[in-house]
N, C-alpha and C. Protein backbone atom coordinates (compact mmCIF):
# COMPACT_ATOMS: atom_id res chain seq x y z
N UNK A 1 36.76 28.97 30.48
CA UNK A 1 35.94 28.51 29.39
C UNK A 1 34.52 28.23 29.87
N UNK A 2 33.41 28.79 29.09
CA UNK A 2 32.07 28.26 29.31
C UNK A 2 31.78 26.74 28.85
N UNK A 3 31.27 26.29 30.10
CA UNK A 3 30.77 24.96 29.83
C UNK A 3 29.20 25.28 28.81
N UNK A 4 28.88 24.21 27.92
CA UNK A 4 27.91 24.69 27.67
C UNK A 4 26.84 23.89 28.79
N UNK A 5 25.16 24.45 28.74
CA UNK A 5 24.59 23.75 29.83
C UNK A 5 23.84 22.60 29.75
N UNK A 6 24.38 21.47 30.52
CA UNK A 6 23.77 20.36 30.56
C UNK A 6 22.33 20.11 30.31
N UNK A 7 21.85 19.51 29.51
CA UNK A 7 20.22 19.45 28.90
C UNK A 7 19.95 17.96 30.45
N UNK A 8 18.84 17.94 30.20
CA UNK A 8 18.09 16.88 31.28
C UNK A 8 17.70 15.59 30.12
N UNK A 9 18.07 14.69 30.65
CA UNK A 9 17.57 13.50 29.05
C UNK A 9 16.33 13.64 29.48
N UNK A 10 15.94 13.51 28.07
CA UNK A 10 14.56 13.30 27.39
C UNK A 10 14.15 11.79 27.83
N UNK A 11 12.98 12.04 28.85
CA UNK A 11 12.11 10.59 29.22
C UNK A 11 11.85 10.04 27.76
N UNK A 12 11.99 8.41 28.43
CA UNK A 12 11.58 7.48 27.48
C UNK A 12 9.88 7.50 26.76
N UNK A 13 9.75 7.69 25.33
CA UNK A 13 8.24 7.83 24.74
C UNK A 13 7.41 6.50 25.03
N UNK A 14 6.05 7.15 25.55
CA UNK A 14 5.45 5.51 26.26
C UNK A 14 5.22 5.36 24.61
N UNK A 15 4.83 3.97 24.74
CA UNK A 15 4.47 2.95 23.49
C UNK A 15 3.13 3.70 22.82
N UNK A 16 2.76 4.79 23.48
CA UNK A 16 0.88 5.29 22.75
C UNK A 16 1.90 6.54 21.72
N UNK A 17 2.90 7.23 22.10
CA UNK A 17 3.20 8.05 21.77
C UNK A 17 4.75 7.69 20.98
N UNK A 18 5.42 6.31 20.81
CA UNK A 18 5.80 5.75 19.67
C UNK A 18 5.02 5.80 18.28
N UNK A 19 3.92 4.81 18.74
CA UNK A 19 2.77 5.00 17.91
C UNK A 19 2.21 5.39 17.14
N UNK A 20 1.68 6.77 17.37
CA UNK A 20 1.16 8.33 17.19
C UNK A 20 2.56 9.06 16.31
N UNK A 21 4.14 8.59 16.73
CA UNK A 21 4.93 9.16 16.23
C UNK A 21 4.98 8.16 14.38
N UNK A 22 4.64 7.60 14.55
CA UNK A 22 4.19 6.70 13.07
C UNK A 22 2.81 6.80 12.64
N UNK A 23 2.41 6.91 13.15
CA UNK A 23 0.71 7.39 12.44
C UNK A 23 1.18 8.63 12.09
N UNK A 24 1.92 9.80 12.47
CA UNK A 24 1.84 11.30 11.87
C UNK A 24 2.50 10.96 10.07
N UNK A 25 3.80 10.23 10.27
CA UNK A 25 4.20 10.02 9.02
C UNK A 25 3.31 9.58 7.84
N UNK A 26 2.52 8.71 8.68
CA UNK A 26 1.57 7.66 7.33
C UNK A 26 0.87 7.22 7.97
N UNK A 27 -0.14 6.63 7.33
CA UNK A 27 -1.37 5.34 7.76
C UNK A 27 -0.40 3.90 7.97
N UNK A 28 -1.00 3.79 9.15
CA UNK A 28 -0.38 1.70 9.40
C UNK A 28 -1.46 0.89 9.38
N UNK A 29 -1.05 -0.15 9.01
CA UNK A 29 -2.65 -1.12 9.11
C UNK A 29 -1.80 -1.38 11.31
N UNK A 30 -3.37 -2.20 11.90
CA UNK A 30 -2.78 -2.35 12.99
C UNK A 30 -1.80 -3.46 12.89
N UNK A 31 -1.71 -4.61 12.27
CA UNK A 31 -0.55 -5.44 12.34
C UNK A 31 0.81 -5.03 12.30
N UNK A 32 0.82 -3.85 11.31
CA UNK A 32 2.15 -3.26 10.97
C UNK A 32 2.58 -2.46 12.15
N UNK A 33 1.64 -1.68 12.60
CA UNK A 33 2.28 -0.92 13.78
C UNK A 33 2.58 -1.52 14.97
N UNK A 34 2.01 -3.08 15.05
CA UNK A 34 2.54 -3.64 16.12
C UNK A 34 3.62 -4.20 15.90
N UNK A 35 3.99 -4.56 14.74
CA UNK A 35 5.44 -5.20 14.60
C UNK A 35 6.57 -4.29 14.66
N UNK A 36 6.10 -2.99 14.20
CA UNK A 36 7.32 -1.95 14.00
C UNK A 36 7.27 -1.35 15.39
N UNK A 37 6.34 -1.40 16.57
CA UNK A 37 6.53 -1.30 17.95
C UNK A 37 7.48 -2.30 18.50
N UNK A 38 7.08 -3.61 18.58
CA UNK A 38 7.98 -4.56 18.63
C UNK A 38 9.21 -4.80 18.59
N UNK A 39 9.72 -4.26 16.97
CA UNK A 39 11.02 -3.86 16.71
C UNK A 39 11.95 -3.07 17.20
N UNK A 40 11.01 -1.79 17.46
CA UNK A 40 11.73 -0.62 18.88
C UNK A 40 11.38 -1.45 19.93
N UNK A 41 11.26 -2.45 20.60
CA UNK A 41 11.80 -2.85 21.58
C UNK A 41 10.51 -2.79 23.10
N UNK A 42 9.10 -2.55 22.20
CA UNK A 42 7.86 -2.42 22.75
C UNK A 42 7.65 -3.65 23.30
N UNK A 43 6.86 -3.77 24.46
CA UNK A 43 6.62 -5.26 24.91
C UNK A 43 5.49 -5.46 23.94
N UNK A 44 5.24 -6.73 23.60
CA UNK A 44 4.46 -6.83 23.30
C UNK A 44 2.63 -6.63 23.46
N UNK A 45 2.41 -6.96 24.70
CA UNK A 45 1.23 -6.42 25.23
C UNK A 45 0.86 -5.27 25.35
N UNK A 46 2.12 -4.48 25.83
CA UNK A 46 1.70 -2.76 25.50
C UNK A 46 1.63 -2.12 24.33
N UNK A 47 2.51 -2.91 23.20
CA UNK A 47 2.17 -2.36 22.16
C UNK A 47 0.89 -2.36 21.27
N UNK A 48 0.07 -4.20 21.79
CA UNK A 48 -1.24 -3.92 21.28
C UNK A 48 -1.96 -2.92 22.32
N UNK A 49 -1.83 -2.90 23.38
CA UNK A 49 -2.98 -1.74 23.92
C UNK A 49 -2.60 -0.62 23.39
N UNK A 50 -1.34 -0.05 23.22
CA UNK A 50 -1.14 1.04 22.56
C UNK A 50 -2.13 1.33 20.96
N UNK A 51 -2.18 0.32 20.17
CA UNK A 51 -2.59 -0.04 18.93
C UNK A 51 -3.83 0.65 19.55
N UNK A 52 -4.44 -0.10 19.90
CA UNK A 52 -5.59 -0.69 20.48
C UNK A 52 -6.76 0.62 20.72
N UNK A 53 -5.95 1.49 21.62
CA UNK A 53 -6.44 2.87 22.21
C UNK A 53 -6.38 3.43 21.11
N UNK A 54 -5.33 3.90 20.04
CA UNK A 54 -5.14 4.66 18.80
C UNK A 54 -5.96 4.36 17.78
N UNK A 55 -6.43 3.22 18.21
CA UNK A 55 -7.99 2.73 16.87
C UNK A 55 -8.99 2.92 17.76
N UNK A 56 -9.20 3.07 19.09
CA UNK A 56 -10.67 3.75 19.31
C UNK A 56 -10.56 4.93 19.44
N UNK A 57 -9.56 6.04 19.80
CA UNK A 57 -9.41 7.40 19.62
C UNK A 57 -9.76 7.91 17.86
N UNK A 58 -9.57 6.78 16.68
CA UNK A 58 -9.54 7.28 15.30
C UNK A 58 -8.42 7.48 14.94
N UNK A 59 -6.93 7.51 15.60
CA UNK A 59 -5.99 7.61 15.24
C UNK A 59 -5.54 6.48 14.22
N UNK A 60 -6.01 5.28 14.29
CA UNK A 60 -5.66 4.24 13.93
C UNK A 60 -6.58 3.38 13.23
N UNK A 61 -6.76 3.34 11.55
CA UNK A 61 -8.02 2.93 10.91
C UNK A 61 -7.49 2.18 9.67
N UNK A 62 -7.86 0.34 10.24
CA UNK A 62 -7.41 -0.22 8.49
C UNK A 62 -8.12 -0.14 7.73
N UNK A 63 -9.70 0.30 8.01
CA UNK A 63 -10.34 0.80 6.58
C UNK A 63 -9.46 2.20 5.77
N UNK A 64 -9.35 2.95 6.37
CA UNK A 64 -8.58 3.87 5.92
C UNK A 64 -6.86 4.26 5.15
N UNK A 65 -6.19 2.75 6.14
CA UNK A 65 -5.31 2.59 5.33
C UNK A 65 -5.21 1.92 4.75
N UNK A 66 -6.15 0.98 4.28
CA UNK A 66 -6.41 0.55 2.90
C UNK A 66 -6.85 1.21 2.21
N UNK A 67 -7.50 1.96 1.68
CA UNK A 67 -8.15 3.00 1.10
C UNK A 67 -7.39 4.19 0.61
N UNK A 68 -6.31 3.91 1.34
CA UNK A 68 -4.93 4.98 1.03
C UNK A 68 -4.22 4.11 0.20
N UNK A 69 -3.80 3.05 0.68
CA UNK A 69 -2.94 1.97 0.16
C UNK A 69 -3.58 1.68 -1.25
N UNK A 70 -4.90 1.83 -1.48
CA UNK A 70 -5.60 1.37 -3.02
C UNK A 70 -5.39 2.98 -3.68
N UNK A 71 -5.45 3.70 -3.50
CA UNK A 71 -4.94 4.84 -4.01
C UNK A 71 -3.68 5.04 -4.65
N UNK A 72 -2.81 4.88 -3.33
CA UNK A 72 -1.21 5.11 -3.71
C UNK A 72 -1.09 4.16 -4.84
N UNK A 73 -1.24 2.88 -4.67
CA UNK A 73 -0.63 1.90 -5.59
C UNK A 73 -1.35 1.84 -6.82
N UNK A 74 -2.66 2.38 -6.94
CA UNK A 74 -3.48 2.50 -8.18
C UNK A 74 -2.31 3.34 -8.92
N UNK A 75 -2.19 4.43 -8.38
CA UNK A 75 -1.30 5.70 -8.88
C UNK A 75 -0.27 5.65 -9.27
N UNK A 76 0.09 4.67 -8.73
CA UNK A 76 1.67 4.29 -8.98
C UNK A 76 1.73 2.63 -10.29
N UNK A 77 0.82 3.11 -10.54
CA UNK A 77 0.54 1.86 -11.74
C UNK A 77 0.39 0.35 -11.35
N UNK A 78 -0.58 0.04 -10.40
CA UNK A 78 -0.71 -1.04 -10.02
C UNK A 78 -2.03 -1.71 -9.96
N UNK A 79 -2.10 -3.02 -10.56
CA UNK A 79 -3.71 -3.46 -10.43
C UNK A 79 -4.19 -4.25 -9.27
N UNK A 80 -5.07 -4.47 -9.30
CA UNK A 80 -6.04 -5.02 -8.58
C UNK A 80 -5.59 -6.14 -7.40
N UNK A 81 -5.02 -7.19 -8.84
CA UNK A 81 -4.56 -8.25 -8.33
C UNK A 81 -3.13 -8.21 -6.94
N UNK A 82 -2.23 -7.12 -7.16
CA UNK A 82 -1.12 -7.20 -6.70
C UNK A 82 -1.39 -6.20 -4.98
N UNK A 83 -2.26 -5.09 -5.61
CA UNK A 83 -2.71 -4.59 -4.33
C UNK A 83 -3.74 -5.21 -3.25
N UNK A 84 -4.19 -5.98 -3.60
CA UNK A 84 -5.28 -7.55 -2.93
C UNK A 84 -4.18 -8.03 -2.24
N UNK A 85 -3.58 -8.00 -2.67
CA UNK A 85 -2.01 -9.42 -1.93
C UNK A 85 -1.38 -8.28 -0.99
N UNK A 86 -0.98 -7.55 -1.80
CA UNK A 86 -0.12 -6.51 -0.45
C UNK A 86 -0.80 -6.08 0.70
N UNK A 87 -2.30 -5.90 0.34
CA UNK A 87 -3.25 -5.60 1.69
C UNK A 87 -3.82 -6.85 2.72
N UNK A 88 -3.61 -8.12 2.16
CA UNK A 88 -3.43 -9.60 3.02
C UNK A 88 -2.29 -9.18 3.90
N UNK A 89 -1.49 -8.85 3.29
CA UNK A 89 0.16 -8.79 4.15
C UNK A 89 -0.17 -8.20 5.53
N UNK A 90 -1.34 -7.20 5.30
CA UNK A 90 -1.06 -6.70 6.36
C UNK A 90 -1.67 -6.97 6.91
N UNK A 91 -2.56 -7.73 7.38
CA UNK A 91 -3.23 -8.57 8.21
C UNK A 91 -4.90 -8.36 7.86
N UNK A 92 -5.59 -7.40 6.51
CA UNK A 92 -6.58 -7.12 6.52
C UNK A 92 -7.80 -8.07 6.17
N UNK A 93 -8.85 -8.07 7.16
CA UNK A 93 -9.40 -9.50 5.90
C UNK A 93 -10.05 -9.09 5.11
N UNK A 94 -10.83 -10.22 4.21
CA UNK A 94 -11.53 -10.51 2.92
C UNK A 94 -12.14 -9.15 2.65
N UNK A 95 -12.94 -9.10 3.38
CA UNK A 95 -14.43 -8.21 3.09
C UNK A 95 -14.05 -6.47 3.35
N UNK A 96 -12.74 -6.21 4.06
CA UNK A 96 -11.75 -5.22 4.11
C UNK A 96 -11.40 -4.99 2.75
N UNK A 97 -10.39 -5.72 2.55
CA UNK A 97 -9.94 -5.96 0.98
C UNK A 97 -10.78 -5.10 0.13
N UNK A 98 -11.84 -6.18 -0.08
CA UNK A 98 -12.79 -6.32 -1.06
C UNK A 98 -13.60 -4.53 -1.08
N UNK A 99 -13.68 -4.26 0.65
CA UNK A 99 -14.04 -2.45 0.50
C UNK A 99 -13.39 -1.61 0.07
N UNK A 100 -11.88 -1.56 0.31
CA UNK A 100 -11.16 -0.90 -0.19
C UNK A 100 -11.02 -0.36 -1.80
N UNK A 101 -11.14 -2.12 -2.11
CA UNK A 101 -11.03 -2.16 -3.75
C UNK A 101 -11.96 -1.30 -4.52
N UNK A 102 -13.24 -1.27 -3.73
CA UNK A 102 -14.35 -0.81 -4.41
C UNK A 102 -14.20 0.72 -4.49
N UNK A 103 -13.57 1.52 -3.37
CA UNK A 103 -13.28 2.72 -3.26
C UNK A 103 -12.67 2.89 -4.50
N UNK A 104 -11.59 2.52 -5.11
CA UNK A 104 -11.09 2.47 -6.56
C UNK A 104 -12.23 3.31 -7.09
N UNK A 105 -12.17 4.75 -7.19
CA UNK A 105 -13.11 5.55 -8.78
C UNK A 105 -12.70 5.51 -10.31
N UNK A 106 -11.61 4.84 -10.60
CA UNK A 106 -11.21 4.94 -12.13
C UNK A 106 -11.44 3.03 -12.58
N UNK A 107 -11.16 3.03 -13.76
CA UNK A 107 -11.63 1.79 -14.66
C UNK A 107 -10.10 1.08 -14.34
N UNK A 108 -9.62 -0.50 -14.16
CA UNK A 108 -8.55 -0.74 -14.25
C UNK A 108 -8.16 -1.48 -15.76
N UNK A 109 -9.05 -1.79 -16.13
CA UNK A 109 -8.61 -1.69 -17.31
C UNK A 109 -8.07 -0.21 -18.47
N UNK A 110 -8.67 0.72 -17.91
CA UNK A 110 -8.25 2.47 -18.09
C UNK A 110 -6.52 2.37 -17.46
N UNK A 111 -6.43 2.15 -16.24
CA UNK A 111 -5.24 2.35 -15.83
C UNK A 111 -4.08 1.29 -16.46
N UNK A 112 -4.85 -0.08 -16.73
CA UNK A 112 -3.78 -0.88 -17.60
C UNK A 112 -3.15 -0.10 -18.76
N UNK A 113 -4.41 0.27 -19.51
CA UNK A 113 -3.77 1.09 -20.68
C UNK A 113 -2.97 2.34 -20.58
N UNK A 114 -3.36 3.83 -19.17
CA UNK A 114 -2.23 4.61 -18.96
C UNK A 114 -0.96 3.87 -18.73
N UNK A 115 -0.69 2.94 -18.46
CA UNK A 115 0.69 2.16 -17.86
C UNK A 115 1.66 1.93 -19.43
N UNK A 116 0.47 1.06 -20.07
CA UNK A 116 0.95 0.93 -21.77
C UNK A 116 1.73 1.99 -22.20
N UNK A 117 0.55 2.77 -21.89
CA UNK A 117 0.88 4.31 -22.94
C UNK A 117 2.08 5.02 -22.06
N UNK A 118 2.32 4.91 -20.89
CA UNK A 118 3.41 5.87 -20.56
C UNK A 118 4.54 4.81 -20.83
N UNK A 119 5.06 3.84 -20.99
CA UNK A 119 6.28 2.75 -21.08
C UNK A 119 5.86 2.88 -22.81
N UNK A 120 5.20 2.54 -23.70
CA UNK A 120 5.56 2.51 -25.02
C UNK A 120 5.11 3.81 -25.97
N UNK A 121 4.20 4.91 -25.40
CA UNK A 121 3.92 5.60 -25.85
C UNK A 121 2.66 5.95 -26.58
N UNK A 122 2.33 6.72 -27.02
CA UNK A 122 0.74 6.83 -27.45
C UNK A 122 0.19 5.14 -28.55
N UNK A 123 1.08 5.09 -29.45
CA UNK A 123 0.66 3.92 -30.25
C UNK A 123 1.00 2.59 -29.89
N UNK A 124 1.22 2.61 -28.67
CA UNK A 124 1.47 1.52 -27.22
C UNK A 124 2.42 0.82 -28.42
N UNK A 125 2.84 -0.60 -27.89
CA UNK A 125 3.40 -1.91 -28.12
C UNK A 125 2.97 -2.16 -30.05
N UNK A 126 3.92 -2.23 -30.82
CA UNK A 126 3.99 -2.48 -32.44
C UNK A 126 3.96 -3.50 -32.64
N UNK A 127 5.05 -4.39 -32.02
CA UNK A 127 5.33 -5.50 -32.42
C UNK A 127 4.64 -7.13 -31.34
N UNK A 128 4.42 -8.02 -31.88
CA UNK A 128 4.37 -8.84 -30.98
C UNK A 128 5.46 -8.70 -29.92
N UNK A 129 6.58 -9.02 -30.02
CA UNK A 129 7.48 -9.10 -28.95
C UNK A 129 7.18 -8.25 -28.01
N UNK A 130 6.88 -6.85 -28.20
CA UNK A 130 6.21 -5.24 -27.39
C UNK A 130 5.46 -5.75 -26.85
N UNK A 131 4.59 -6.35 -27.34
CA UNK A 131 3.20 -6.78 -26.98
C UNK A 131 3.34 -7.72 -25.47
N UNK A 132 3.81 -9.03 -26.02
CA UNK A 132 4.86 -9.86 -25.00
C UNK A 132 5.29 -9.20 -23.79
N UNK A 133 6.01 -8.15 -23.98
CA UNK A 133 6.55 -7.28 -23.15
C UNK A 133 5.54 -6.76 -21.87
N UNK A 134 5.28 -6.08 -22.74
CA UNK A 134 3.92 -5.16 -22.36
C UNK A 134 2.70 -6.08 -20.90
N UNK A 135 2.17 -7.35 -21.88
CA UNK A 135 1.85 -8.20 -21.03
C UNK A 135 2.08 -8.59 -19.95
N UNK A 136 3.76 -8.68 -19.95
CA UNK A 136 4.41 -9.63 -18.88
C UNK A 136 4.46 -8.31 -17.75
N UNK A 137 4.56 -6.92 -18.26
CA UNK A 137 4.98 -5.67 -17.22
C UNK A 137 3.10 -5.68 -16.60
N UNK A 138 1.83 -6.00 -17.29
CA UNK A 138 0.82 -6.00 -16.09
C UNK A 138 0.57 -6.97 -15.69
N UNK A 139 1.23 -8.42 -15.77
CA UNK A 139 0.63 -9.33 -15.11
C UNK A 139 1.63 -9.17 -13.92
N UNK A 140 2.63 -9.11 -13.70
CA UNK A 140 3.74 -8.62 -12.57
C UNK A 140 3.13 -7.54 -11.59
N UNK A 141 2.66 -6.52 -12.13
CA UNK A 141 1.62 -5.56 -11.80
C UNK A 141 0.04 -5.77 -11.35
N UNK A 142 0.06 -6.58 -11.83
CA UNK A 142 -1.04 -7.05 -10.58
C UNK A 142 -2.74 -7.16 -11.68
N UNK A 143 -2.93 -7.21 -12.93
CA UNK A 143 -3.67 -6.57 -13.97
C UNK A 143 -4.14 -8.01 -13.96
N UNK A 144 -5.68 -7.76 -14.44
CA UNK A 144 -6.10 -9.41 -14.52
C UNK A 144 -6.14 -9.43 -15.78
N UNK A 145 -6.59 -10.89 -16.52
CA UNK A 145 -6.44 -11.19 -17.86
C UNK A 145 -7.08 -10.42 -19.00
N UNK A 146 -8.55 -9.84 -18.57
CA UNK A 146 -8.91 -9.27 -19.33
C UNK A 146 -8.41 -7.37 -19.64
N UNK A 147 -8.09 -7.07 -18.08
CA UNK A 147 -7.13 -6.22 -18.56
C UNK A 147 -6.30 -5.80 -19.35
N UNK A 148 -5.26 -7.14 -19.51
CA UNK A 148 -3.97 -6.88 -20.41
C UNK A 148 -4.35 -7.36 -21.74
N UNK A 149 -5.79 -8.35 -22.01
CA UNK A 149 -5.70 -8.15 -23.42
C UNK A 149 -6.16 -6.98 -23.44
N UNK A 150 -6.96 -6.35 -23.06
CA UNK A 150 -7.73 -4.66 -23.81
C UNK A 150 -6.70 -3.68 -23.82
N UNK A 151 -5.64 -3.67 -22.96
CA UNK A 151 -4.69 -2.68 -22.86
C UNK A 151 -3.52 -2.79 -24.19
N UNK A 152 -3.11 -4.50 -24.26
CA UNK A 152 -1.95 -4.55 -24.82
C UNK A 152 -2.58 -4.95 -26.49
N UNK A 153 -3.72 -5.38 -26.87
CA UNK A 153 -4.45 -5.84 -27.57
C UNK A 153 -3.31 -7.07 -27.70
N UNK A 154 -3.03 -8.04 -26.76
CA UNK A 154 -2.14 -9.01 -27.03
C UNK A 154 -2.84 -10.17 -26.33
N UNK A 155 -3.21 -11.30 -27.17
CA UNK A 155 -4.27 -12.98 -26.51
C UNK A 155 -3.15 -13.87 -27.05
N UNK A 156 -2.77 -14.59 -26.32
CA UNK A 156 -1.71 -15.77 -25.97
C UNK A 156 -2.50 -16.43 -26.98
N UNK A 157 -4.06 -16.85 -26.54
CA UNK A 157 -4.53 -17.81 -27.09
C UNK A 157 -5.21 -17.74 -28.58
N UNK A 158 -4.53 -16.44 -29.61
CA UNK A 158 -4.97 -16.27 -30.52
C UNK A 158 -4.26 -16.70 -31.45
């Protein structure tokens, strides 16, 4: 019988080329890629130099993955408010944030109302209760106040 032939194990991936194996999939902010280094079992110190080198090579950019991250989640029906919070998470600060947001090219009050219109349909929300509804699905979503009245034409305080 033929044996089949013994392969040579595959050396262990240094921590730059863990890394790089998650940057190909997607954008990481750097906090995230150090924790998910971490998790595989990265020391800690090598995993920030790993980080570290991959953001001065350009491999590694939280302006950029924020800027992706305000995209995706715009797209995916999300406002302002909720994508601000998810981009804290990842360790980005204020004035990060605040660039990202601006990259935003469409109106969010525009996108409150595509959200309306695809969940109730062209003549959005009929009834108060719809309306109610409607409300409660962009403030969850991240939509600020003046948003969801122009979208849902629905004021609590009317």
């Amino acid at each position: 019988m033929n044996q089949p032939p013994t392969r040579k194990p595959r050396p262990q991936p240094t921590p730059v080329q863990r890394a790089l194996g998650l940057l190909v999939r997607r954008e990481h902010s750097r906090r995230e890629l150090t924790r998910k280094l971490a998790a595989r079992g990265v020391d800690a110190e090598d995993a920030a130099a790993a980080v570290e080198r991959l953001a001065g090579e350009g491999w590694q950019d939280d302006a950029r993955f924020a800027r992706s991250l305000v995209r995706s989640r715009a797209a995916s029906g999300y406002g302002p408010l909720y994508i601000r919070a998810e981009l804290a998470t990842h360790g980005l600060a204020d004035d990060a944030i605040a660039a990202a947001l601006d990259t935003f090219e469409g109106d969010w009050t525009d996108a409150a109302r595509d959200l309306v219109r695809r969940r109730y349909g062209e003549t959005g929300p009929v009834d108060m209760a719809q309306r109610r509804k409607a409300a409660d699905l962009l403030a969850r979503r991240g939509f600020s106040g003046d948003s969801i009245r122009a979208a849902t034409r629905f004021d609590p305080y009317d």
